[in-house]
Protein backbone atom coordinates (compact mmCIF):
# COMPACT_ATOMS: atom_id res chain seq x y z
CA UNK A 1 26.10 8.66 16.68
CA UNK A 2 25.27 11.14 13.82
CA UNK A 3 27.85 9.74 11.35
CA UNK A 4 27.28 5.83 12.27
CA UNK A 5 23.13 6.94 11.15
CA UNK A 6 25.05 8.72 8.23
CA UNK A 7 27.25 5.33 7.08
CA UNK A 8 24.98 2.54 7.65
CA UNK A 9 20.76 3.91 7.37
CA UNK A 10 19.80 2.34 4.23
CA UNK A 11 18.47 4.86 1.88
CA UNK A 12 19.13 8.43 3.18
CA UNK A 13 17.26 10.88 0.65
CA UNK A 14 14.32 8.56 0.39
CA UNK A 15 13.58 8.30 4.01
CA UNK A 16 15.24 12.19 5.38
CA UNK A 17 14.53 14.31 2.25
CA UNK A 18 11.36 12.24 0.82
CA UNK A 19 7.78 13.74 2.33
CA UNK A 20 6.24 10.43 2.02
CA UNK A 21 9.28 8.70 3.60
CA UNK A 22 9.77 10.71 5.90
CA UNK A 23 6.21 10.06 6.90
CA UNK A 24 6.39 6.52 6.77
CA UNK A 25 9.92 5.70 8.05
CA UNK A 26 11.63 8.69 10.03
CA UNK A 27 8.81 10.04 11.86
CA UNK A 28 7.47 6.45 12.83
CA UNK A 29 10.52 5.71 14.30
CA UNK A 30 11.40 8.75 16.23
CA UNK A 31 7.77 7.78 17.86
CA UNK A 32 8.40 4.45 18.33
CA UNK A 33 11.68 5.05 19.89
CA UNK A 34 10.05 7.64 22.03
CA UNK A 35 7.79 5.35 23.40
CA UNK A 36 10.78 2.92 23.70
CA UNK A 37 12.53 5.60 26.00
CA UNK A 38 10.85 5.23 29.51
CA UNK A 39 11.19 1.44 29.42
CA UNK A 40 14.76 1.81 28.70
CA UNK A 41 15.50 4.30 31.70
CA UNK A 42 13.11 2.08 33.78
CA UNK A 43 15.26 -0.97 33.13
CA UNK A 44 18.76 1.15 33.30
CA UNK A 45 17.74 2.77 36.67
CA UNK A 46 15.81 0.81 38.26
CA UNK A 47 12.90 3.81 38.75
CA UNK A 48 10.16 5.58 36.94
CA UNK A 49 10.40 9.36 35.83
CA UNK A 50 7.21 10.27 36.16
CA UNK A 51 7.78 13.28 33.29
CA UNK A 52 4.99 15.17 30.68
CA UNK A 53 6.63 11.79 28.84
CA UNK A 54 5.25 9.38 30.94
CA UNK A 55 1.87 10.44 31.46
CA UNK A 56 1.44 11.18 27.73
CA UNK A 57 2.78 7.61 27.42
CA UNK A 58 -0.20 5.69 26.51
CA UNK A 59 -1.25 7.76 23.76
CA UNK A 60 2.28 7.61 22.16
CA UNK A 61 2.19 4.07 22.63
CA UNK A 62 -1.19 4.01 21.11
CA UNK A 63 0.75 6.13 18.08
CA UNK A 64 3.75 4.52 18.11
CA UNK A 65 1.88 0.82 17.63
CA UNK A 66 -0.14 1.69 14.69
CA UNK A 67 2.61 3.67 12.23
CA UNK A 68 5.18 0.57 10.31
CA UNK A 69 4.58 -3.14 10.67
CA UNK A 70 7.60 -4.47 11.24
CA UNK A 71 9.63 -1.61 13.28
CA UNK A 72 6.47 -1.58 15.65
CA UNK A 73 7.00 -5.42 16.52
CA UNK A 74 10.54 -5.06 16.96
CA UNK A 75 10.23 -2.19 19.43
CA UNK A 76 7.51 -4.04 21.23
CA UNK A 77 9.96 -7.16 21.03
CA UNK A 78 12.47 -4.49 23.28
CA UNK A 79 10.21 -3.12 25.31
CA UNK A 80 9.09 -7.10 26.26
CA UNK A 81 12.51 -7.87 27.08
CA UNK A 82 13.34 -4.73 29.75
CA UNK A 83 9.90 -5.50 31.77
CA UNK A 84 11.10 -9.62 31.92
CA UNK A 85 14.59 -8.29 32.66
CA UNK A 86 13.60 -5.96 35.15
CA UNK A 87 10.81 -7.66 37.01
CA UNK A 88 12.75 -10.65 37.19
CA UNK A 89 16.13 -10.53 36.69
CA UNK A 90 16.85 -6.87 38.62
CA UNK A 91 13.65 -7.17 40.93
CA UNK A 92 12.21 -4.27 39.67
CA UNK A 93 8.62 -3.56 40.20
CA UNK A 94 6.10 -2.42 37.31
CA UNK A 95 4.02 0.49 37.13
CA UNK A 96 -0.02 -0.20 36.49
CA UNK A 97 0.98 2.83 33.69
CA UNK A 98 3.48 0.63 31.95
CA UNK A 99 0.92 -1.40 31.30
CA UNK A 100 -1.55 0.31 30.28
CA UNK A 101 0.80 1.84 27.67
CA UNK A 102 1.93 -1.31 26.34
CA UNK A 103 -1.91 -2.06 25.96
CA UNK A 104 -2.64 0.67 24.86
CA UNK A 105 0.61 0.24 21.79
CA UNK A 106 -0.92 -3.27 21.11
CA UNK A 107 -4.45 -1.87 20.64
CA UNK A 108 -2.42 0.42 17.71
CA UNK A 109 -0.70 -2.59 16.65
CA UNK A 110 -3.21 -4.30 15.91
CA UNK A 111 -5.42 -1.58 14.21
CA UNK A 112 -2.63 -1.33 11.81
CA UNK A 113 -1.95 -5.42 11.16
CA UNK A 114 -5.82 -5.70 10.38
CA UNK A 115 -6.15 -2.26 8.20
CA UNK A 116 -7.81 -3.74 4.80
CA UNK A 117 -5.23 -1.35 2.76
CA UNK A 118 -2.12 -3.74 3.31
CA UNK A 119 -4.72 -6.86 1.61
CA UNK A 120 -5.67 -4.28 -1.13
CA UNK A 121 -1.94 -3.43 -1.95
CA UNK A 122 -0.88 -6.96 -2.18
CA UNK A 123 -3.63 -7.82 -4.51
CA UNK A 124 -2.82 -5.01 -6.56
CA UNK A 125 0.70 -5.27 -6.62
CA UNK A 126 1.51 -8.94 -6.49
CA UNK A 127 1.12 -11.48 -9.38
CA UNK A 128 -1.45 -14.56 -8.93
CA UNK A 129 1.64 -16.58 -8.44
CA UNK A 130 2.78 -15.48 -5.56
CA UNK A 131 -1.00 -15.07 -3.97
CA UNK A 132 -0.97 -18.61 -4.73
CA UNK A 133 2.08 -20.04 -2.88
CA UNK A 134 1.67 -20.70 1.20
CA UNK A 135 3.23 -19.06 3.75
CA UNK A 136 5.93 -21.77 4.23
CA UNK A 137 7.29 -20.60 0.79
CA UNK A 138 7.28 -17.19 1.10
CA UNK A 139 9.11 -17.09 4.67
CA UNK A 140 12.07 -19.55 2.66
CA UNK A 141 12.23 -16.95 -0.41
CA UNK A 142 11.79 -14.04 1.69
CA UNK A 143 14.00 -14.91 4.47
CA UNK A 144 17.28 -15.82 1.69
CA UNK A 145 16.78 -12.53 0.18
CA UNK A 146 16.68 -10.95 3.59
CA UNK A 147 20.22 -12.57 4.52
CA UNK A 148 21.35 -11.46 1.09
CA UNK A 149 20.48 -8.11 1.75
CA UNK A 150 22.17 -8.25 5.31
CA UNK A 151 25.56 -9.63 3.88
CA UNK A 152 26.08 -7.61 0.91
CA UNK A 153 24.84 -3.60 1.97
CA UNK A 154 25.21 -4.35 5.94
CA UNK A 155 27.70 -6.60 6.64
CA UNK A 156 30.55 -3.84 7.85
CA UNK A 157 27.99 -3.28 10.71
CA UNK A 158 26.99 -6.58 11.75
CA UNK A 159 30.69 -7.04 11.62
CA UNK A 160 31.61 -4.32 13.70
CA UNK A 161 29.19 -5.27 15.97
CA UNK A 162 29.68 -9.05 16.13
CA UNK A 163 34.32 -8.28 16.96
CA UNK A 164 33.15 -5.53 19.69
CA UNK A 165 30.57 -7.76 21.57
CA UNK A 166 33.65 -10.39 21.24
CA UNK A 167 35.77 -7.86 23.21
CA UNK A 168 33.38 -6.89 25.72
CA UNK A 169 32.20 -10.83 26.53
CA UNK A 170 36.54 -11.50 26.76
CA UNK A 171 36.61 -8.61 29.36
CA UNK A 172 33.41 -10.38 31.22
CA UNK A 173 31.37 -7.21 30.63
CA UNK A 174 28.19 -8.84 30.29
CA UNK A 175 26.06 -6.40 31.23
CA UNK A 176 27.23 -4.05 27.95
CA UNK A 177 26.45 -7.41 26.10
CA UNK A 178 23.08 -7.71 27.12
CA UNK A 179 22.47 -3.95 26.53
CA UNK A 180 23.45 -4.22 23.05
CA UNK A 181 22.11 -7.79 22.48
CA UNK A 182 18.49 -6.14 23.05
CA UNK A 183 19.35 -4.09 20.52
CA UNK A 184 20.62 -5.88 17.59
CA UNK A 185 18.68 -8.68 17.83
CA UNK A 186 15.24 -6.87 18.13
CA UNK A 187 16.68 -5.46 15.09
CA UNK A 188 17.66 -8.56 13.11
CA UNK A 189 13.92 -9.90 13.94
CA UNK A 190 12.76 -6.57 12.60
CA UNK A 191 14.51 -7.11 9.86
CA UNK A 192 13.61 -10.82 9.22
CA UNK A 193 9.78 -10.38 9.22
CA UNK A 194 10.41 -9.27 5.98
CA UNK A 195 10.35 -12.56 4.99
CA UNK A 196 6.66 -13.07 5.08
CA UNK A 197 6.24 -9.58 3.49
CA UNK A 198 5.33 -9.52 -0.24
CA UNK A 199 8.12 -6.71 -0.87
CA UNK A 200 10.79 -4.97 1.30
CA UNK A 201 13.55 -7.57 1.67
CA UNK A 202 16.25 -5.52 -0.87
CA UNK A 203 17.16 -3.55 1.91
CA UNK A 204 15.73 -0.20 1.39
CA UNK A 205 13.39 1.79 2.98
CA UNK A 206 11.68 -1.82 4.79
CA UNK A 207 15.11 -2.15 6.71
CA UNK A 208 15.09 1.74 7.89
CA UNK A 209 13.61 1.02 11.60
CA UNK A 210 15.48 -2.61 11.76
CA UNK A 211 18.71 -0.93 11.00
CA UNK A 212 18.19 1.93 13.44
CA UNK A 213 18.16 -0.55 16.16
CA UNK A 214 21.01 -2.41 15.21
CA UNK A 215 23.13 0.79 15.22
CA UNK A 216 21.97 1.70 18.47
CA UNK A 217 23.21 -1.45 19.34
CA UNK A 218 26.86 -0.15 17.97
CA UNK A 219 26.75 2.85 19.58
CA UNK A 220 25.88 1.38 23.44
CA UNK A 221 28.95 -1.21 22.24
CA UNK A 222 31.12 1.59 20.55
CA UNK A 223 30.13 4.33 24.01
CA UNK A 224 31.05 1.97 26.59
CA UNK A 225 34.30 1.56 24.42
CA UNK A 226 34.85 4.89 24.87
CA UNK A 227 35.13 4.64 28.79
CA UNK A 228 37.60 1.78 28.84
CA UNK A 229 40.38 2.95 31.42
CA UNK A 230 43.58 1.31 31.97
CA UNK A 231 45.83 1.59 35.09
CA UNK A 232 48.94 0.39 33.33
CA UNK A 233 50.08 3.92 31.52
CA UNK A 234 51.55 1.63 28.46
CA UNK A 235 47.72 0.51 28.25
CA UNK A 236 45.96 3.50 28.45
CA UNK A 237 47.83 5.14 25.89
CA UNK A 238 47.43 2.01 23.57
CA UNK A 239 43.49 2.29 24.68
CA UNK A 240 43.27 5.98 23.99
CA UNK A 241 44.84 5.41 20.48
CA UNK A 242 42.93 2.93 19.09
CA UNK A 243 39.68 5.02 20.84
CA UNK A 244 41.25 7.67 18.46
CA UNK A 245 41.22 6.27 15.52
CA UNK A 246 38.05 4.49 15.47
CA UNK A 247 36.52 8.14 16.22
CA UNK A 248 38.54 9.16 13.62
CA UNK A 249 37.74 6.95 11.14
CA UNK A 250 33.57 6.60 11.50
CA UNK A 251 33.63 10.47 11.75
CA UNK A 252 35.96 10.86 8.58
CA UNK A 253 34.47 8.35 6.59
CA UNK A 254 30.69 10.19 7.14
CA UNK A 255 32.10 13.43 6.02
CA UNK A 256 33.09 11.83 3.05
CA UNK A 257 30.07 10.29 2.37
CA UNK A 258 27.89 13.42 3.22
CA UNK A 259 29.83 15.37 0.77
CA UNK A 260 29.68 13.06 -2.30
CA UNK A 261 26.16 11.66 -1.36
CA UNK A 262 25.39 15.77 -1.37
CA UNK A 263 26.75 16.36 -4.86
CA UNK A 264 25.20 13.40 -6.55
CA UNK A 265 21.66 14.52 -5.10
CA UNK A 266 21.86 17.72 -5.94
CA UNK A 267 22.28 16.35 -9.61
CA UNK A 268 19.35 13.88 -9.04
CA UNK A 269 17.45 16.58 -8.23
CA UNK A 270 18.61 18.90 -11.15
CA UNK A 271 17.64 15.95 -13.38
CA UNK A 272 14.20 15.41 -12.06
CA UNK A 273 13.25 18.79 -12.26
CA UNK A 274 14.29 19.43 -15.92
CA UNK A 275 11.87 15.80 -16.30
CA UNK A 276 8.92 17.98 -14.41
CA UNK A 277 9.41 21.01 -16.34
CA UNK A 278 9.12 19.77 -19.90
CA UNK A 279 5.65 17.80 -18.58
CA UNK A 280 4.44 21.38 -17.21
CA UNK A 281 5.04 23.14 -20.24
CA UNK A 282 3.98 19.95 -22.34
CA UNK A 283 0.81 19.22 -21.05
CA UNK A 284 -1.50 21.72 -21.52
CA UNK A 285 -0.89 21.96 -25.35
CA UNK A 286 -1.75 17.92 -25.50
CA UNK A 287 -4.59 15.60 -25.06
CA UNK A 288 -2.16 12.44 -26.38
CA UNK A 289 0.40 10.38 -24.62
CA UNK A 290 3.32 12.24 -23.64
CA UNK A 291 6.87 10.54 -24.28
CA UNK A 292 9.80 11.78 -22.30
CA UNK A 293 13.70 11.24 -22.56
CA UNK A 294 15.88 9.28 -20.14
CA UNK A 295 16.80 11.22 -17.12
CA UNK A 296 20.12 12.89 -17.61
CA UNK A 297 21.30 11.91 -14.68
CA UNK A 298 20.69 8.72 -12.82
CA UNK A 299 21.88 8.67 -8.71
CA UNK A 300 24.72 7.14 -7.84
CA UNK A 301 24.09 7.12 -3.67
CA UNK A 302 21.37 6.26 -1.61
CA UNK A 303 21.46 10.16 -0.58
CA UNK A 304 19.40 11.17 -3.75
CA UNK A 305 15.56 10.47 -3.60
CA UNK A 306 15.23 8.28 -6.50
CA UNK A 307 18.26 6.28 -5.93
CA UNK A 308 17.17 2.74 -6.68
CA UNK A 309 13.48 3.52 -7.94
CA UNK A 310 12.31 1.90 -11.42
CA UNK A 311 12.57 4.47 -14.28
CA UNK A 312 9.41 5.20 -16.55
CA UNK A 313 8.13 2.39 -19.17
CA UNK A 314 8.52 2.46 -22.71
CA UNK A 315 5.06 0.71 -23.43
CA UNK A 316 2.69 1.01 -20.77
CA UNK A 317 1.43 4.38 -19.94
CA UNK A 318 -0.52 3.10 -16.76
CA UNK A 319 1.70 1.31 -14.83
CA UNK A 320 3.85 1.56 -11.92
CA UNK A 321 5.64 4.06 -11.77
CA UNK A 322 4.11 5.94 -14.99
CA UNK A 323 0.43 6.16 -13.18
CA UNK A 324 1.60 8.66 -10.44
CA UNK A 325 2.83 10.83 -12.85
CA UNK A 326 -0.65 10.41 -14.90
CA UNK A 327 -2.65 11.31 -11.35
CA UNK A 328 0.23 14.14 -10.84
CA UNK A 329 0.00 15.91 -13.71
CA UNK A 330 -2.81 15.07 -14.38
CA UNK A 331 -2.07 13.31 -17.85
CA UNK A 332 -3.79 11.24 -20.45
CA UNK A 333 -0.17 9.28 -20.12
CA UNK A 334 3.23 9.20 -20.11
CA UNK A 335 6.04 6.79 -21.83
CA UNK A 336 9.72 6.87 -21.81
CA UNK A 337 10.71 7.65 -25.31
CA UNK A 338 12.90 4.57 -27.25
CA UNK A 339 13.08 6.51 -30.21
């Protein structure tokens, strides 16, 4: 589970080592799974656990719908599907708490969708010509850069996913299929209402909570794969070697990862703060623009924190990304030097 997170979560240092992606993506979706949680075991066993969790339920839900646009929907999409699974497909019957939670998590959702600050950042960030094309357009250029994200930084996963829910459907275990099915495509939707969104669909941080769905939807595939017996001893030997190796190679191949996606952050890092250190000791001697060199090091894995971010202009001192280091530093301005 740790290494499959490790292999396929899009950018690692921006959302795990970033304060303000951390804030944004990581802790958002530890709530939102959280509140996720006690619909799942509701669903699974057919009872409620009435835990400090449940009773504190509504107010995570509450939380949990007002903290990222699209990873909210999609766990409200899941959390949809268990009670119209359970109530009518397993006959299970629904605490007057489950719904005030849910309530209570589209009270939050909505708080969020109508906060004035997503209008105000669109404005400021978008050209006129995109402010000026309808919604029909943006879903069509949003949703093919979406699927071109998908194919070319995800498409081991989907993959992986798509040849074991092929195996399990050939053995008839629907059940696991459903389980995962939840999953994956309550991620893929979180995923493509992107496509409406005026940025996001590159497959960064946007994807974080969409992708953390879909590999929970490999590991419920990849567990129950796990527990696949055979009586034939020919079989089970076969079973437990290809179990093995699949172990073997996620677990391997997020070692590997970890340790080079280490380095090259660590030299990110190294890079950035030689960048802050000149503008500390540069600043206070200067009232003019300040012009900086190129980074001496530029990431090479999405395990450093600027892996992927624009680099400084050469000509416009207060623009994206040059302003935050104006407010910062508190600087007059600051250009990349072309000299």
């Amino acid at each position: 589970s740790f290494f499959s997170v490790i292999l396929f979560s899009p950018v690692i240092g921006q959302i795990f080592f970033w304060k303000a992606g951390a804030g944004n993506y990581l802790l958002t979706t530890v709530v939102i799974l959280t509140f996720i949680l006690p619909f799942h075991d509701w669903y699974q066993e057919g009872t409620i656990k009435k835990s400090l969790l449940y009773y504190l339920l509504p107010i995570i839900g509450f939380i949990a719908g007002w903290s990222n646009e699209n990873t909210s929907g999609g766990a409200l999409l899941i959390v949809f599907i268990y009670i119209i699974l359970g109530r009518f497909y397993k006959k299970i019957s629904i605490d007057i708490y489950q719904i005030i939670s849910i309530i209570a998590y589209l009270i939050g959702y909505i708080f969020l969708l109508i906060a004035p600050g997503n209008s105000i950042r669109t404005r400021a960030t978008m050209s006129t010509l995109w402010l000026d094309q309808s919604l029909l357009v943006h879903f069509k250029n949003g949703f093919i850069a979406v699927t071109k994200s998908l194919i070319h930084q995800y498409f081991f996963l989907l993959f992986l996913i798509f040849v074991l829910t092929l195996f399990f459907m050939f053995r008839k275990q629907y059940t696991v299929v459903i389980n995962s099915l939840i999953w994956s495509l309550s991620g893929l939707a979180t995923i493509y209402v992107l496509s409406f969104s005026p940025l996001g669909q590159d497959g960064g941080r946007a994807f974080f909570g969409g992708i953390i769905l879909i590999i929970i939807a490999l590991n419920i595939l990849l567990n129950n794969f796990m527990n696949i017996n055979s009586s034939k001893l020919f079989m089970n030997f076969s079973t437990k070697i290809v179990k093995i190796s699949v172990l073997f190679c996620i677990i391997f191949a997020g070692i590997v990862v970890t340790a080079i996606g280490t380095i090259d952050a660590h030299k990110a890092n190294l890079s950035i703060k030689e960048r802050y250190n000149y503008i500390i000791k540069k600043s206070p001697n200067t009232d003019a623009i300040i012009h900086v060199e190129r980074l001496s090091y530029y990431p090479k894995t999405k395990f450093s924190v600027n892996y992927g971010l624009e680099e400084l202009t050469y000509d416009k001192p207060h623009t994206f990304p040059n302003e935050g280091y104006n407010k910062y530093f508190n600087l007059k301005g600051i250009v990349l030097d072309n000299r």
